[in-house]
C-alpha atoms as a PDB file:
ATOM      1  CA  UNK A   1      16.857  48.752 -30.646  1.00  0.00           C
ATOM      2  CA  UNK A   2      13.103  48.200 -31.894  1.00  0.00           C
ATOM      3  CA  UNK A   3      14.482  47.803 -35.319  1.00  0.00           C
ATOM      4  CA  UNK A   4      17.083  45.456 -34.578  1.00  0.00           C
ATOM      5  CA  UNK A   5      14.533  43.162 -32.767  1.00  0.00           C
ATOM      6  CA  UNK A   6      12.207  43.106 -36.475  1.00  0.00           C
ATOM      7  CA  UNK A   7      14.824  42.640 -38.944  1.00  0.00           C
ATOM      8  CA  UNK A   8      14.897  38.776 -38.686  1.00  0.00           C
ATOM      9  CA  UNK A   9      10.755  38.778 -39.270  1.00  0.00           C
ATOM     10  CA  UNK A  10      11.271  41.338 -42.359  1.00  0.00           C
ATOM     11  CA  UNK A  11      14.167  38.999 -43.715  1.00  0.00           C
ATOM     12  CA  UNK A  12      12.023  35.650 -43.344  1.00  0.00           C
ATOM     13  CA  UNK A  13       8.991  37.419 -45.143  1.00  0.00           C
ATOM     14  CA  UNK A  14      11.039  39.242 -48.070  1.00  0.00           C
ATOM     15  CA  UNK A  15      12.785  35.537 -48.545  1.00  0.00           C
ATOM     16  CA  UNK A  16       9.393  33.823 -48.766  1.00  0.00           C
ATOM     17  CA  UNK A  17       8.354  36.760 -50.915  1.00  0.00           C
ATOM     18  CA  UNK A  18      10.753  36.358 -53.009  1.00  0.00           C
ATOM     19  CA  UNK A  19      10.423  32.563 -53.335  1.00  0.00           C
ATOM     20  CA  UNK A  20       6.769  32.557 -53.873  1.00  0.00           C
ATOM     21  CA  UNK A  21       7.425  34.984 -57.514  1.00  0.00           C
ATOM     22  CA  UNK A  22       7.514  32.476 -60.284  1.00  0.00           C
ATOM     23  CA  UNK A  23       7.931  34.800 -63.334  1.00  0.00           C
ATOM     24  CA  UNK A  24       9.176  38.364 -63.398  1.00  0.00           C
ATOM     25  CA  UNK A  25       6.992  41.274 -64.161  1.00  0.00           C
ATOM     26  CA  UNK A  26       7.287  42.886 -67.555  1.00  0.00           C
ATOM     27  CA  UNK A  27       6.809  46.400 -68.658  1.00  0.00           C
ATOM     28  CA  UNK A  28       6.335  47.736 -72.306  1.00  0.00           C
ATOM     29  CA  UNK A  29       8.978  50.511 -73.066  1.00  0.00           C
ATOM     30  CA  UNK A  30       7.442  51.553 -76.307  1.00  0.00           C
ATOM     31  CA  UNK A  31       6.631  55.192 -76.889  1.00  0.00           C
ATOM     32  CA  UNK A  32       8.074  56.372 -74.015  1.00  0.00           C
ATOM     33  CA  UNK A  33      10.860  58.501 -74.137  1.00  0.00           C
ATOM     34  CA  UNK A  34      14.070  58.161 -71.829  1.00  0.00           C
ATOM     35  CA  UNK A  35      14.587  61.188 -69.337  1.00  0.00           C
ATOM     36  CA  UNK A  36      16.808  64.109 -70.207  1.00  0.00           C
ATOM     37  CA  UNK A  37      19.382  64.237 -67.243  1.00  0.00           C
ATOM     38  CA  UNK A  38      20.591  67.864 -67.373  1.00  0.00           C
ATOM     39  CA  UNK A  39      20.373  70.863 -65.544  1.00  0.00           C
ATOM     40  CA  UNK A  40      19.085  73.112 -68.768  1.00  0.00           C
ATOM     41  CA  UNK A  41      16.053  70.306 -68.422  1.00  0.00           C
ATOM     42  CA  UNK A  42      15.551  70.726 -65.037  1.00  0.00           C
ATOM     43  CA  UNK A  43      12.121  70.810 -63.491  1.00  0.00           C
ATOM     44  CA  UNK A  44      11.396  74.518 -62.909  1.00  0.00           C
ATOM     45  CA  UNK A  45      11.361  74.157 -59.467  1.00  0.00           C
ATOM     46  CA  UNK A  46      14.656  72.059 -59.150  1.00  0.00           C
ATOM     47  CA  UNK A  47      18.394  73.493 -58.449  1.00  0.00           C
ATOM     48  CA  UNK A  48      21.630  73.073 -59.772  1.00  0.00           C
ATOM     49  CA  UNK A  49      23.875  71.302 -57.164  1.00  0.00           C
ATOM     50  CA  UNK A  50      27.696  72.635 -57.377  1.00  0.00           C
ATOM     51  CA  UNK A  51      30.454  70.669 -55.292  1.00  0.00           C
ATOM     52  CA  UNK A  52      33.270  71.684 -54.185  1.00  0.00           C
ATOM     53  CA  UNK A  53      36.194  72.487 -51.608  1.00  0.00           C
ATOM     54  CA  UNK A  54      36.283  75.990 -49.587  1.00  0.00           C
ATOM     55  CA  UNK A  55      38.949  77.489 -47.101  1.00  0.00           C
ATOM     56  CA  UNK A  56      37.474  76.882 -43.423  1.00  0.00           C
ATOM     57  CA  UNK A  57      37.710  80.412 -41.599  1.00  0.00           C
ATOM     58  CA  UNK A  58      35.038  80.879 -38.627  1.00  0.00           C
ATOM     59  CA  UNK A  59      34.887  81.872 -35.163  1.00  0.00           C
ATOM     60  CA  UNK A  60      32.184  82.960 -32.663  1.00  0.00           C
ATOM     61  CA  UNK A  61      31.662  84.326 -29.241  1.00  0.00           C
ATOM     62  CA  UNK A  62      29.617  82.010 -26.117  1.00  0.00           C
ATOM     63  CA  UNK A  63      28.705  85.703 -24.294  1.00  0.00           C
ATOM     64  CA  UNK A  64      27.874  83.828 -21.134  1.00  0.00           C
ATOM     65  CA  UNK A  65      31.089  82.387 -20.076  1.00  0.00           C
ATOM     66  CA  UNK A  66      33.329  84.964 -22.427  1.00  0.00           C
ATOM     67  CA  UNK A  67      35.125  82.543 -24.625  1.00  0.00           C
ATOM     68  CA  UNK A  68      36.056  82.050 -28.189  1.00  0.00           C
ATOM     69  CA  UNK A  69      36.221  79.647 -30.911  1.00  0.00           C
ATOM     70  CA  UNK A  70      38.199  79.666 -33.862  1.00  0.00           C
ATOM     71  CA  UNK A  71      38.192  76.802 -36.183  1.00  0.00           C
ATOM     72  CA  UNK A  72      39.825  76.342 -39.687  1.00  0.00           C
ATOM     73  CA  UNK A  73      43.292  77.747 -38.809  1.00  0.00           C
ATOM     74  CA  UNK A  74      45.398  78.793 -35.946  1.00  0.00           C
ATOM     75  CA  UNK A  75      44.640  82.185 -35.204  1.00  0.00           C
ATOM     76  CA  UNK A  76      48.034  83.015 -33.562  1.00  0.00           C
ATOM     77  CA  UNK A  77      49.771  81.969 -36.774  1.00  0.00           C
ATOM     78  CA  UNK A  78      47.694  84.225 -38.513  1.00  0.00           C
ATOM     79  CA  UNK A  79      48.258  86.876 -36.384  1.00  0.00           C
ATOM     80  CA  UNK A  80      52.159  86.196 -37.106  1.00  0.00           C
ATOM     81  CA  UNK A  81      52.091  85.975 -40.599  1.00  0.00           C
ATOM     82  CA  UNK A  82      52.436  81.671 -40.986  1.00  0.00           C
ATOM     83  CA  UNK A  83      49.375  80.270 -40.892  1.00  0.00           C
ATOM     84  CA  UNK A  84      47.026  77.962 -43.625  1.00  0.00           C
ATOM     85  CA  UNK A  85      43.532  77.843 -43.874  1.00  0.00           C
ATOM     86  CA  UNK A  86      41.679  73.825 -43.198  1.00  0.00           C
ATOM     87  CA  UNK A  87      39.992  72.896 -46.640  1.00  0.00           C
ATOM     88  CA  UNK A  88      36.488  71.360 -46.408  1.00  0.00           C
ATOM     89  CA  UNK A  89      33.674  70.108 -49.148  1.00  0.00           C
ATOM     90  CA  UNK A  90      30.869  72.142 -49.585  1.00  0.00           C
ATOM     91  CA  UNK A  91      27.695  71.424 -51.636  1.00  0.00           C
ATOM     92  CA  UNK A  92      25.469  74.415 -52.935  1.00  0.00           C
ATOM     93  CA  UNK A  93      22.316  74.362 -54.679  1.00  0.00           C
ATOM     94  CA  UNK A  94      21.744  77.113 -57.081  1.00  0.00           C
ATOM     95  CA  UNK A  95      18.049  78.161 -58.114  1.00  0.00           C
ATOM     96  CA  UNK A  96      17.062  78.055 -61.935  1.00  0.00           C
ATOM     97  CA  UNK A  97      17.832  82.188 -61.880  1.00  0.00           C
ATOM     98  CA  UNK A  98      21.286  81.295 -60.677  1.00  0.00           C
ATOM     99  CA  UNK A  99      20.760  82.231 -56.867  1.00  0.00           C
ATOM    100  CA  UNK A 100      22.222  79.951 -54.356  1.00  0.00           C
ATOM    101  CA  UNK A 101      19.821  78.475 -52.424  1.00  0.00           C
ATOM    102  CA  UNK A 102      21.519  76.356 -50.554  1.00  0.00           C
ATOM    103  CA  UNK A 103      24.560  75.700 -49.014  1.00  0.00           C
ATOM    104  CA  UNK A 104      26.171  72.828 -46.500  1.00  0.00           C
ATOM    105  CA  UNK A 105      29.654  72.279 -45.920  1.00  0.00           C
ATOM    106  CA  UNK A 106      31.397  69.062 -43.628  1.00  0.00           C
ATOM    107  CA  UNK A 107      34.650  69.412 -42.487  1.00  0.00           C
ATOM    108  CA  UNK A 108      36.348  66.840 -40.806  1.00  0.00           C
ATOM    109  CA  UNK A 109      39.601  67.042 -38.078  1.00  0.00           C
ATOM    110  CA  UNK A 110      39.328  70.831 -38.538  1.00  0.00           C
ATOM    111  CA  UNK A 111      42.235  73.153 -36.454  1.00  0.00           C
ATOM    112  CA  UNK A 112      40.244  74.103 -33.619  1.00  0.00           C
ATOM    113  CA  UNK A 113      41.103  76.095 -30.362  1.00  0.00           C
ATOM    114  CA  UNK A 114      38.753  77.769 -27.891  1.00  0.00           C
ATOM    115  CA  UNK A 115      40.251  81.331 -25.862  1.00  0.00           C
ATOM    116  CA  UNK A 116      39.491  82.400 -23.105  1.00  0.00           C
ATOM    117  CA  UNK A 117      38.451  86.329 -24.058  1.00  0.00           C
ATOM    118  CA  UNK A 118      35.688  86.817 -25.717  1.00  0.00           C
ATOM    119  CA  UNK A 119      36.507  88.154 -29.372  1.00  0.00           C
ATOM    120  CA  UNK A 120      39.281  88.053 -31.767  1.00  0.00           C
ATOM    121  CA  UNK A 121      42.453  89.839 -30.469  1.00  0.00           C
ATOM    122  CA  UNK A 122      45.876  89.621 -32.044  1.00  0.00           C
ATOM    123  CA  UNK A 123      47.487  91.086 -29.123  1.00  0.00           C
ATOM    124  CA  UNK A 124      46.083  87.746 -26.907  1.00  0.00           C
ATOM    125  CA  UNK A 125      46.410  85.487 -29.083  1.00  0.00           C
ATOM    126  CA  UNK A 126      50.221  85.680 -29.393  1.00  0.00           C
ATOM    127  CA  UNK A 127      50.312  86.309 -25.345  1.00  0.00           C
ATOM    128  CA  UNK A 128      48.084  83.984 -24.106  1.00  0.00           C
ATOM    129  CA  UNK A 129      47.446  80.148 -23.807  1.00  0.00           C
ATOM    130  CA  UNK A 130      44.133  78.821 -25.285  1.00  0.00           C
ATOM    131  CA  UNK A 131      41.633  76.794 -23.105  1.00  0.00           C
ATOM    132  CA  UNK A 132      42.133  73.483 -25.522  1.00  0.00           C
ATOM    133  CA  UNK A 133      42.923  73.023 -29.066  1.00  0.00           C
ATOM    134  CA  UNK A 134      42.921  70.079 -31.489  1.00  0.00           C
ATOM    135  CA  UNK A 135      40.559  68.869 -34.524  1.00  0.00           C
ATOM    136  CA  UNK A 136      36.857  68.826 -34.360  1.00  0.00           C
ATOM    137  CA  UNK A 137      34.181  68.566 -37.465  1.00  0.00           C
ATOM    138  CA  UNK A 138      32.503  70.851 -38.508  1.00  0.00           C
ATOM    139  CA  UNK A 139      29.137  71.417 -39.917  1.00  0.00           C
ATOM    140  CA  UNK A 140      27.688  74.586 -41.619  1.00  0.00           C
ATOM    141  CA  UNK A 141      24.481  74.792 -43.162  1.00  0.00           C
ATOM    142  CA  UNK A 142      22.482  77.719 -44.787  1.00  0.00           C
ATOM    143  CA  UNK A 143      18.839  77.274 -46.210  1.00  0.00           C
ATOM    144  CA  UNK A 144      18.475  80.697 -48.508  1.00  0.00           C
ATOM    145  CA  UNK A 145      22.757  81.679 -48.521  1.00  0.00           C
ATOM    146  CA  UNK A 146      21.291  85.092 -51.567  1.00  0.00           C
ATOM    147  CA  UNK A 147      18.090  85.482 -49.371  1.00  0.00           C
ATOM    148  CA  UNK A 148      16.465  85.477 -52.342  1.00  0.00           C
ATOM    149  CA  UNK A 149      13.745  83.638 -50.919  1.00  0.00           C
ATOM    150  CA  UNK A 150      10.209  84.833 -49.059  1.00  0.00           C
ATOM    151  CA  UNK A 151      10.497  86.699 -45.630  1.00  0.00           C
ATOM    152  CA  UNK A 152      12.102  84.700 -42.349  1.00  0.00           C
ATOM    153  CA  UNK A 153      13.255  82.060 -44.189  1.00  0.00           C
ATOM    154  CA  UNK A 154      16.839  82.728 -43.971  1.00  0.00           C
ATOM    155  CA  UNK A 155      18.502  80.622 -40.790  1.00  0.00           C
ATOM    156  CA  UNK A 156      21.621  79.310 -41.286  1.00  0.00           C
ATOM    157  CA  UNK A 157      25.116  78.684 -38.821  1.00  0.00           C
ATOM    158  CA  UNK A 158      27.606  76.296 -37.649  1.00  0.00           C
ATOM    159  CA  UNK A 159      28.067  73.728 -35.177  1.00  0.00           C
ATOM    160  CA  UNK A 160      31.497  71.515 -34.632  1.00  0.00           C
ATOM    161  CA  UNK A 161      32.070  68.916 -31.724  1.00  0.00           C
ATOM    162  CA  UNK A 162      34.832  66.814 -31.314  1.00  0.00           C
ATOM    163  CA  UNK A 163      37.717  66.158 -28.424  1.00  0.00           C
ATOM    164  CA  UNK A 164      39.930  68.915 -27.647  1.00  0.00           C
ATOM    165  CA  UNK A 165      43.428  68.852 -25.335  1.00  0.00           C
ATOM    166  CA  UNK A 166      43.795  71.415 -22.625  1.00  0.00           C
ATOM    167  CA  UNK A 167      46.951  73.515 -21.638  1.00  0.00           C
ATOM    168  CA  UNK A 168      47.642  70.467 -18.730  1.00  0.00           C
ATOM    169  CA  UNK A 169      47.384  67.602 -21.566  1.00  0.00           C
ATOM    170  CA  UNK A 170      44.197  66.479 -20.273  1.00  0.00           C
ATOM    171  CA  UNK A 171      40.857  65.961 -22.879  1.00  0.00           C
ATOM    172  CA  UNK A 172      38.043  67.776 -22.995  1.00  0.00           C
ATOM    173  CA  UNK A 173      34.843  66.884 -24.837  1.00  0.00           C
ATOM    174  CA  UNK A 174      34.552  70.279 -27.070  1.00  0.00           C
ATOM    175  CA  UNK A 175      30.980  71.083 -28.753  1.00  0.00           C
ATOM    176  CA  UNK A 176      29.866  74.499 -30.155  1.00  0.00           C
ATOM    177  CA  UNK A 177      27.401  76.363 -32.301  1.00  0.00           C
ATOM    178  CA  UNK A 178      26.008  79.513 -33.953  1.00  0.00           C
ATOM    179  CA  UNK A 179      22.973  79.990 -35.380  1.00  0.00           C
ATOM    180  CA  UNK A 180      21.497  83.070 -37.242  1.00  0.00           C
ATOM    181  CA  UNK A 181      18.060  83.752 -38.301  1.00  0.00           C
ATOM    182  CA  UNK A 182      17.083  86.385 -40.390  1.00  0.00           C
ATOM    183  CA  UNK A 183      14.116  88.451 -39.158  1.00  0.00           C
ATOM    184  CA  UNK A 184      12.293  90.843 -41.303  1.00  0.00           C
ATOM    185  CA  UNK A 185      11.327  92.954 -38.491  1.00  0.00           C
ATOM    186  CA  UNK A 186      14.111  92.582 -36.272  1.00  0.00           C
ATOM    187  CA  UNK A 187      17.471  91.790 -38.144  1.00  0.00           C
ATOM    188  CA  UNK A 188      19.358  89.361 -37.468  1.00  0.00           C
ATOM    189  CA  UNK A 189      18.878  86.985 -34.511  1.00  0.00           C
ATOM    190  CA  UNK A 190      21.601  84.978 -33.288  1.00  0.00           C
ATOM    191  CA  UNK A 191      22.282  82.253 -30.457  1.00  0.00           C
ATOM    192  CA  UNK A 192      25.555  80.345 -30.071  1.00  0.00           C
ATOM    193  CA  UNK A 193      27.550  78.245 -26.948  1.00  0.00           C
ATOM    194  CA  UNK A 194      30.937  76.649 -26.649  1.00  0.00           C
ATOM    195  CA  UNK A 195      31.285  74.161 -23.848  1.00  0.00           C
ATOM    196  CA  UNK A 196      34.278  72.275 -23.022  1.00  0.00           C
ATOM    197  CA  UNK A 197      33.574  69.316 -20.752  1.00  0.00           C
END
């Protein structure tokens, strides 16, 4: 809202900026030499960013209220035999030594459908009616995915939110996440919620 309010005070002074220049600025290019844009010239500390698509294939627990989420594919179909796995992009970052060091994928209008038992179970899953199901996005981001990096720096999880339809046809505002954090002392830590509104 702030912004809004100064952006006709920053267009009146970059116009009179602008007007006020009578000759353009010029720089010498001799003797220096154009960068090499490649990743075998990379700055030592840079990465090597890889892009591409990956099968979506997650689910997680909320322990408090004993439901599940599974998102990328409908778990009953799998259970069945006739299913197919969401696609989604997914960039990863790659250290110098070839170790990824990062990885974030963004799905959008990914199969989603929330259970109400708290793990996956074939047997319910063909027997009983999800909670809601539908499309929601989905984010997933890891900062160290070899854990090649220093101690407690590896943290990485999912979170997806979008609007889901219940058994009675109604809508339900569906947001969820699960996040991991590697501790070298304690293992792995992990926190995650679904919530259906």
């Amino acid at each position: 809202m702030r912004m809004h309010n100064m952006l006709p005070g920053l267009l009146a002074f970059t116009a009179a900026a602008c007007a006020e220049q009578t000759t353009a600025p010029s720089v010498s290019d001799a003797g220096i030499d154009s960068p090499v844009l490649s990743s075998a010239h990379a700055p030592v500390a840079a990465g090597v960013v890889v892009r591409s698509e990956r099968q979506v294939a997650v689910g997680w627990t909320d322990e408090r209220n004993g439901t599940f989420v599974m998102i990328g594919f409908d778990p009953a179909g799998l259970c069945t035999g006739s299913y197919a796995f969401d696609m989604a992009p997914i960039q990863q970052v790659y250290r110098r030594d070839g170790s990824a060091a990062f990885q974030h994928l963004q799905g959008t209008g990914v199969q989603t459908s929330v259970w109400p038992f708290p793990s996956f179970n074939c047997a319910l899953f063909t027997t009983v009616a999800p909670l809601a199901r539908g499309l929601s996005d989905l984010v997933y981001t890891d900062n160290d995915y070899s854990g090649a990096g220093p101690a407690n720096t590896n943290a990485f999880g999912y979170r997806a939110h979008g609007t889901l339809t219940r058994g009675n046809g109604t809508s339900a505002a569906f947001s969820a996440h699960v996040s991991y954090r590697f501790n070298g002392n304690q293992g792995f830590q992990a926190n995650s919620q679904i919530s259906l509104h």
